[in-house]
Protein backbone atom coordinates (compact mmCIF):
# COMPACT_ATOMS: atom_id res chain seq x y z
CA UNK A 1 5.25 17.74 27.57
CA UNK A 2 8.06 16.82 26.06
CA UNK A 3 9.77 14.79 28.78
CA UNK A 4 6.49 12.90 28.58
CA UNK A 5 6.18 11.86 25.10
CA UNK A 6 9.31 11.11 25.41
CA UNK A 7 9.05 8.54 27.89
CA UNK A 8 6.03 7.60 26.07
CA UNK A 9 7.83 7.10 22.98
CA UNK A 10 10.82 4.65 25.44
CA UNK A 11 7.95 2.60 27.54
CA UNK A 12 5.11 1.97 25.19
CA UNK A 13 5.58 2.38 21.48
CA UNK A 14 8.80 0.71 20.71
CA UNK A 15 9.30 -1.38 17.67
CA UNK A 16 12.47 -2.85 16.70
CA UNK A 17 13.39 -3.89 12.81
CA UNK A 18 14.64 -7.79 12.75
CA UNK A 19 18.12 -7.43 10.71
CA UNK A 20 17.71 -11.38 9.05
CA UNK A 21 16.09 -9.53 6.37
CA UNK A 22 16.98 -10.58 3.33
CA UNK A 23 17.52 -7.20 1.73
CA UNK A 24 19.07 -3.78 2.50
CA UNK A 25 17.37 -2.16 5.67
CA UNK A 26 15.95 1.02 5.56
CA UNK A 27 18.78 3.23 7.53
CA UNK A 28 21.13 0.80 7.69
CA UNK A 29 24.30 0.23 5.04
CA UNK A 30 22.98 -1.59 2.17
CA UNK A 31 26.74 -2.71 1.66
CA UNK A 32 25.98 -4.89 4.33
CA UNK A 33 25.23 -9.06 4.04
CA UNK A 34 22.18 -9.19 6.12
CA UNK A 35 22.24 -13.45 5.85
CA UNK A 36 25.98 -12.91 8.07
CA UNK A 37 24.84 -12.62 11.68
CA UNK A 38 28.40 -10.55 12.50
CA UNK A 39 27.81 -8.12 9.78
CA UNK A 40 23.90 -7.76 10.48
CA UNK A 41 22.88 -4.48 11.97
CA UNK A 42 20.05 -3.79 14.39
CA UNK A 43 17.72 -1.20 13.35
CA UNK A 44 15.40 0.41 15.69
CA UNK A 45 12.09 2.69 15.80
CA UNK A 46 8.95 3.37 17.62
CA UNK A 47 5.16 3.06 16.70
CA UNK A 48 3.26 5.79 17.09
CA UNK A 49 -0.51 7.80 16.39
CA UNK A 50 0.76 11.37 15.18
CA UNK A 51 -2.02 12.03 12.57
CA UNK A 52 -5.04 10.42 15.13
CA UNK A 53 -4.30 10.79 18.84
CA UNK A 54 -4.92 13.84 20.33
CA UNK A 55 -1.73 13.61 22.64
CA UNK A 56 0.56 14.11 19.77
CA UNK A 57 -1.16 17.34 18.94
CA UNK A 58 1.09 18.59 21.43
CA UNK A 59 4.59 18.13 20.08
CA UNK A 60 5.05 19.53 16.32
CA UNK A 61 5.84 16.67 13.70
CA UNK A 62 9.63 18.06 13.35
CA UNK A 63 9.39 17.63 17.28
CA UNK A 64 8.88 14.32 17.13
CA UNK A 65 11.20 13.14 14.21
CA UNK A 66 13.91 14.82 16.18
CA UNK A 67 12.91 13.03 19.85
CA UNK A 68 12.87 9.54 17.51
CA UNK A 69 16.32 10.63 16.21
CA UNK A 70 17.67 11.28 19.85
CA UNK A 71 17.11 7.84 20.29
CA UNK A 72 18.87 6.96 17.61
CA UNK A 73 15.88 5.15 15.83
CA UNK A 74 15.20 5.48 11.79
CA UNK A 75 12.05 4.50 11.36
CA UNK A 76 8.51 5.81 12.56
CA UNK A 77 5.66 3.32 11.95
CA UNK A 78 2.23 5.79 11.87
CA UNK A 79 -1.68 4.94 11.24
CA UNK A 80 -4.24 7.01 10.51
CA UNK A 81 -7.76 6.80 9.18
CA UNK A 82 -8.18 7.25 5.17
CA UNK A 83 -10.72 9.00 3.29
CA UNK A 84 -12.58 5.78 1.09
CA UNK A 85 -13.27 8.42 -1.60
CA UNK A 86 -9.49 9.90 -1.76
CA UNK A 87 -7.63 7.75 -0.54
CA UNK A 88 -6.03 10.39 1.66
CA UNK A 89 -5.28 10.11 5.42
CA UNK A 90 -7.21 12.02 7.61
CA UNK A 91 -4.90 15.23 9.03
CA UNK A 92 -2.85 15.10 5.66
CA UNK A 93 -1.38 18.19 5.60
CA UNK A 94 0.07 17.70 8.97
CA UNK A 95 1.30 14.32 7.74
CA UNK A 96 2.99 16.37 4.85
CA UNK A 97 5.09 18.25 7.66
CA UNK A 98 5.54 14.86 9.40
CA UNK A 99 7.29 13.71 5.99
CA UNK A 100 8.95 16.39 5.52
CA UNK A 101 10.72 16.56 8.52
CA UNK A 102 11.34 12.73 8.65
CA UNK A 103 13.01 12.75 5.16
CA UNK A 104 15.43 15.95 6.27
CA UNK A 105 16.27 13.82 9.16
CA UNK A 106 16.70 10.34 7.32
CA UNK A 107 13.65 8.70 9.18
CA UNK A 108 11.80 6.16 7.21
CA UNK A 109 7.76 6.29 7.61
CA UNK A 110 5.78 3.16 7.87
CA UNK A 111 2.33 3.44 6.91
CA UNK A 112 0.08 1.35 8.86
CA UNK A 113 -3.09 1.20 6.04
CA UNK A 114 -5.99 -0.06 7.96
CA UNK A 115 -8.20 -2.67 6.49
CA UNK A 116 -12.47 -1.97 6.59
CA UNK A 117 -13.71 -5.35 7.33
CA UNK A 118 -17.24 -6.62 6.79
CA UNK A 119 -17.83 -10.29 7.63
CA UNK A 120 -21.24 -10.49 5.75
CA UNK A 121 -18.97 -9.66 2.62
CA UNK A 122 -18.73 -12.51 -0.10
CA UNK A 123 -14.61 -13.24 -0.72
CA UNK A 124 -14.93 -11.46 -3.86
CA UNK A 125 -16.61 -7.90 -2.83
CA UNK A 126 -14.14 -8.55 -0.20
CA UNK A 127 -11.34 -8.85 -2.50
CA UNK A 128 -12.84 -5.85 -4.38
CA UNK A 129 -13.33 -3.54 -1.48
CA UNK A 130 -9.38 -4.18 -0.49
CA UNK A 131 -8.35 -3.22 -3.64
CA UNK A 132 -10.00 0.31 -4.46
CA UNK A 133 -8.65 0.84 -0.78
CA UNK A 134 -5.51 0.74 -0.93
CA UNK A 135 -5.42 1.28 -4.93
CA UNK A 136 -6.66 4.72 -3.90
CA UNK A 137 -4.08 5.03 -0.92
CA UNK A 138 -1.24 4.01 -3.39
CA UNK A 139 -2.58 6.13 -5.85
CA UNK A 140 -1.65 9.43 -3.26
CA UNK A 141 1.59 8.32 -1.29
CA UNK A 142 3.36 5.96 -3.88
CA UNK A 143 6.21 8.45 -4.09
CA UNK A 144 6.44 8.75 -0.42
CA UNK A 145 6.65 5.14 0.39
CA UNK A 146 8.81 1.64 -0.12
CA UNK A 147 6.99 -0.24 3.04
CA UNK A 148 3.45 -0.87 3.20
CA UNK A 149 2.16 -2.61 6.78
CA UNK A 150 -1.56 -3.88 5.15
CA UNK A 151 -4.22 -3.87 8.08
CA UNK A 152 -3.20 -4.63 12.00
CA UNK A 153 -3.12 -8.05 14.45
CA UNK A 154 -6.51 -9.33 11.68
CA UNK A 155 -5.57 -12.69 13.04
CA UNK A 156 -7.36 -11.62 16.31
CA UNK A 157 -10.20 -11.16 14.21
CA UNK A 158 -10.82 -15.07 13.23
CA UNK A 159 -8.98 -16.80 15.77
CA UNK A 160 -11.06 -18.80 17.95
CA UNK A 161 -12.05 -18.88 21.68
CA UNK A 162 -8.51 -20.71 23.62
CA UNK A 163 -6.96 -21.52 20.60
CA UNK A 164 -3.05 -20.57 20.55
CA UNK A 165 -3.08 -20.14 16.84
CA UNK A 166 -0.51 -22.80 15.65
CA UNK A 167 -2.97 -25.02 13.77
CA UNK A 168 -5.07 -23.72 10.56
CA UNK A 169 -8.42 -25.70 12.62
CA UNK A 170 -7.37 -22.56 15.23
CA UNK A 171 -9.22 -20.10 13.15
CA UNK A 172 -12.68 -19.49 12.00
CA UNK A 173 -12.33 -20.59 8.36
CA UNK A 174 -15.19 -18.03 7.22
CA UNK A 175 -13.61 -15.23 9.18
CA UNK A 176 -10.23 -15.95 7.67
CA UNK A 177 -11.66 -16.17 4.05
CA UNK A 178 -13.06 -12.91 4.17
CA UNK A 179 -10.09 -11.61 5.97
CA UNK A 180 -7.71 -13.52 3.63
CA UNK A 181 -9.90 -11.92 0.59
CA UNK A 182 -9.24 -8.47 1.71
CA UNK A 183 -5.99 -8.67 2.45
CA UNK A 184 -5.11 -10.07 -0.97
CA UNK A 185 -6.93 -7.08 -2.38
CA UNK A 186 -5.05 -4.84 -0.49
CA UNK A 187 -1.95 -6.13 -1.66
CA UNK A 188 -2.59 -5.90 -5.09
CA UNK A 189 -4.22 -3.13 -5.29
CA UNK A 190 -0.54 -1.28 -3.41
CA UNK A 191 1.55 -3.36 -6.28
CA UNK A 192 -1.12 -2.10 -9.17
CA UNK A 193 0.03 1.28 -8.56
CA UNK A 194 3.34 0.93 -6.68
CA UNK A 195 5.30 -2.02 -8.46
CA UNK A 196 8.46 -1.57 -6.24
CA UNK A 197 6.49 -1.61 -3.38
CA UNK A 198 7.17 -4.09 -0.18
CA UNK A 199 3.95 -4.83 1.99
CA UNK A 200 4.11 -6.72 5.33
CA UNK A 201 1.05 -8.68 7.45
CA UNK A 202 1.41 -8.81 10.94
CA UNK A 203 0.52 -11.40 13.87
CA UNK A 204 1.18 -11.46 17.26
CA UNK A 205 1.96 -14.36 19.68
CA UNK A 206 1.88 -17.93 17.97
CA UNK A 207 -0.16 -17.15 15.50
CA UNK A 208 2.35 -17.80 12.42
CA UNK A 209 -0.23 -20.69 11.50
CA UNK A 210 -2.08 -17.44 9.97
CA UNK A 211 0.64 -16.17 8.00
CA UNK A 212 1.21 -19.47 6.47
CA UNK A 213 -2.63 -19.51 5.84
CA UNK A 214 -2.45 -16.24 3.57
CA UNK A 215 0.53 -17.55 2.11
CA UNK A 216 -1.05 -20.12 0.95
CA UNK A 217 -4.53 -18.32 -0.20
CA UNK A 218 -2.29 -16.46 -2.12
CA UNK A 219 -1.72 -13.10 0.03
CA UNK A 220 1.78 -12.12 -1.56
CA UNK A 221 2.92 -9.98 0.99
CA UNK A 222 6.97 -9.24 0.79
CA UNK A 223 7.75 -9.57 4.92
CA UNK A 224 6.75 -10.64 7.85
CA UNK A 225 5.96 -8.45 10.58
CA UNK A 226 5.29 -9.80 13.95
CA UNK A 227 4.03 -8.52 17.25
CA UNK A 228 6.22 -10.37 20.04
CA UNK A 229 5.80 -8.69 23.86
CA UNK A 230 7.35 -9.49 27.53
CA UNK A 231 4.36 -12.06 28.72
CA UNK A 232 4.36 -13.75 25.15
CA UNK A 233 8.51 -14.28 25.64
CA UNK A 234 7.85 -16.04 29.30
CA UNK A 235 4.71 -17.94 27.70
CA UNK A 236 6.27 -19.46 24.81
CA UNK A 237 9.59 -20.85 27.02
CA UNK A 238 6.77 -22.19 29.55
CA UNK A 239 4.56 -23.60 26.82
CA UNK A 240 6.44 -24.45 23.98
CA UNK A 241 10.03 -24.56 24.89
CA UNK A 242 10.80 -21.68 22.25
CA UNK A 243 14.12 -19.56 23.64
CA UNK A 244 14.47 -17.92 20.66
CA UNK A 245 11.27 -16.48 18.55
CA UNK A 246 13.53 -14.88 15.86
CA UNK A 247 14.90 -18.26 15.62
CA UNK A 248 11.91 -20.35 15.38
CA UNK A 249 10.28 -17.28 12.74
CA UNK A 250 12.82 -17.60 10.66
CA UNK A 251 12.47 -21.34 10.42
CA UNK A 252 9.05 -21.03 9.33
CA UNK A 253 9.25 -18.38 6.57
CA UNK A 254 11.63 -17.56 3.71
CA UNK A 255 10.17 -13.99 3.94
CA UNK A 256 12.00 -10.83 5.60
CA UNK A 257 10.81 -10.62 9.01
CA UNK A 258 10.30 -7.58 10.86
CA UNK A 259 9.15 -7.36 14.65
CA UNK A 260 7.13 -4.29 14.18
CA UNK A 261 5.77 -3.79 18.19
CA UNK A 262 7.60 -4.81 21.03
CA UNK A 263 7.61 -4.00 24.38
């Protein structure tokens, strides 16, 4: 079992920390000028379901930590369902040993908080509903975490039917309102409760148009985290003569930006 999740862990669930961030880097030497590209360092991790898939049952937390340290990774990026009363994720006290174990082994966990969505929302119970979300989730884990990854790949939620995402008339505007809406709430409801705390939205392929978008609503999320994979790389030379996503990213934002799956 263990040679498995280990080549689990190599082939589908790696994630890879962009070092143009404009801060220190968790794991990394915070001596370091992260705007040089020769003193930049690469930081590395994997993704992964240890508090809701039943494969990881398998393999102890402390198991785990030390595979993602073999690999000479420092970060583990985990999701897991919360309780909307507590706040709490579901399996806590096995994410407790998960902790533990990461912070003996200097592995930082990224929270994935997941967003609960309802399109038939207004923008403000949307807002609302956000905020006691992850005001409660704060409210538990604010001395556990820096990074915050709000909600996962919501631009596939309101992006329409053959649209590549690079124009705002890409995306349903109701969709993205109520998305937008929560999001925002989620945010501030972190930073009401956690005022050192850095959040990150994600998108995936060309879909930056979005992040611009919440930017603009006024979504003020600290980094950019972006989904980038093998087929999109091919597609973008093909289509849009892009050789160099971190490149053309970090044209478009002044934010930190993370690649958070890769693969």
């Amino acid at each position: 079992m263990k040679r498995i999740l280990h080549g689990f862990l190599l082939t589908c669930l790696l994630l890879f920390v962009l070092a143009c961030s404009k801060g220190p880097i968790p794991g990394g030497d915070s001596s370091l000028d992260p705007t040089n590209p020769e003193q930049a360092s690469l930081q590395l991790g994997v993704v992964g379901h240890p508090l809701n898939q039943e494969a990881y049952k398998r393999l102890s937390p402390s198991a785990q930590i030390a595979l993602i340290k073999s690999l000479g990774m420092s970060i583990y990026r985990i999701g897991a369902a919360i309780s909307p009363t507590t706040g709490k994720m579901n399996m806590h006290e096995r994410y407790l040993e998960l902790k533990h174990s990461a912070d003996s082994a200097g592995v930082t966990i990224l929270p994935m908080v997941p967003a609960k969505l309802d399109f038939n929302d207004t923008e403000a119970k949307s807002y609302q509903t956000g905020y006691e979300r992850a005001y409660k989730y704060a409210s538990v884990y604010k001395d556990d975490f820096i990074y915050y990854n709000i909600a996962n790949e919501l631009d596939n939620k309101c992006i329409l039917p053959n649209k590549a995402g690079v124009l705002t008339s890409d995306y349903d505007a109701t969709k993205f309102k109520i998305i937008a809406a929560h999001l925002k709430g989620m945010n501030d409801g972190i930073k009401a409760v956690d005022n050192n705390a850095q959040t990150m939205v994600n998108a995936c392929w060309m879909h930056y148009q979005y992040l611009l978008m919440l930017e603009e609503y006024g979504v003020n999320f600290d980094i950019v985290a972006y989904h980038w994979y093998d087929d999109m790389e091919k597609l973008a030379l093909k289509t849009y003569q892009i050789t160099d996503i971190t490149q053309f990213l970090s044209e478009k934002f002044t934010k930190p930006i993370w690649f958070t799956e890769v693969n």
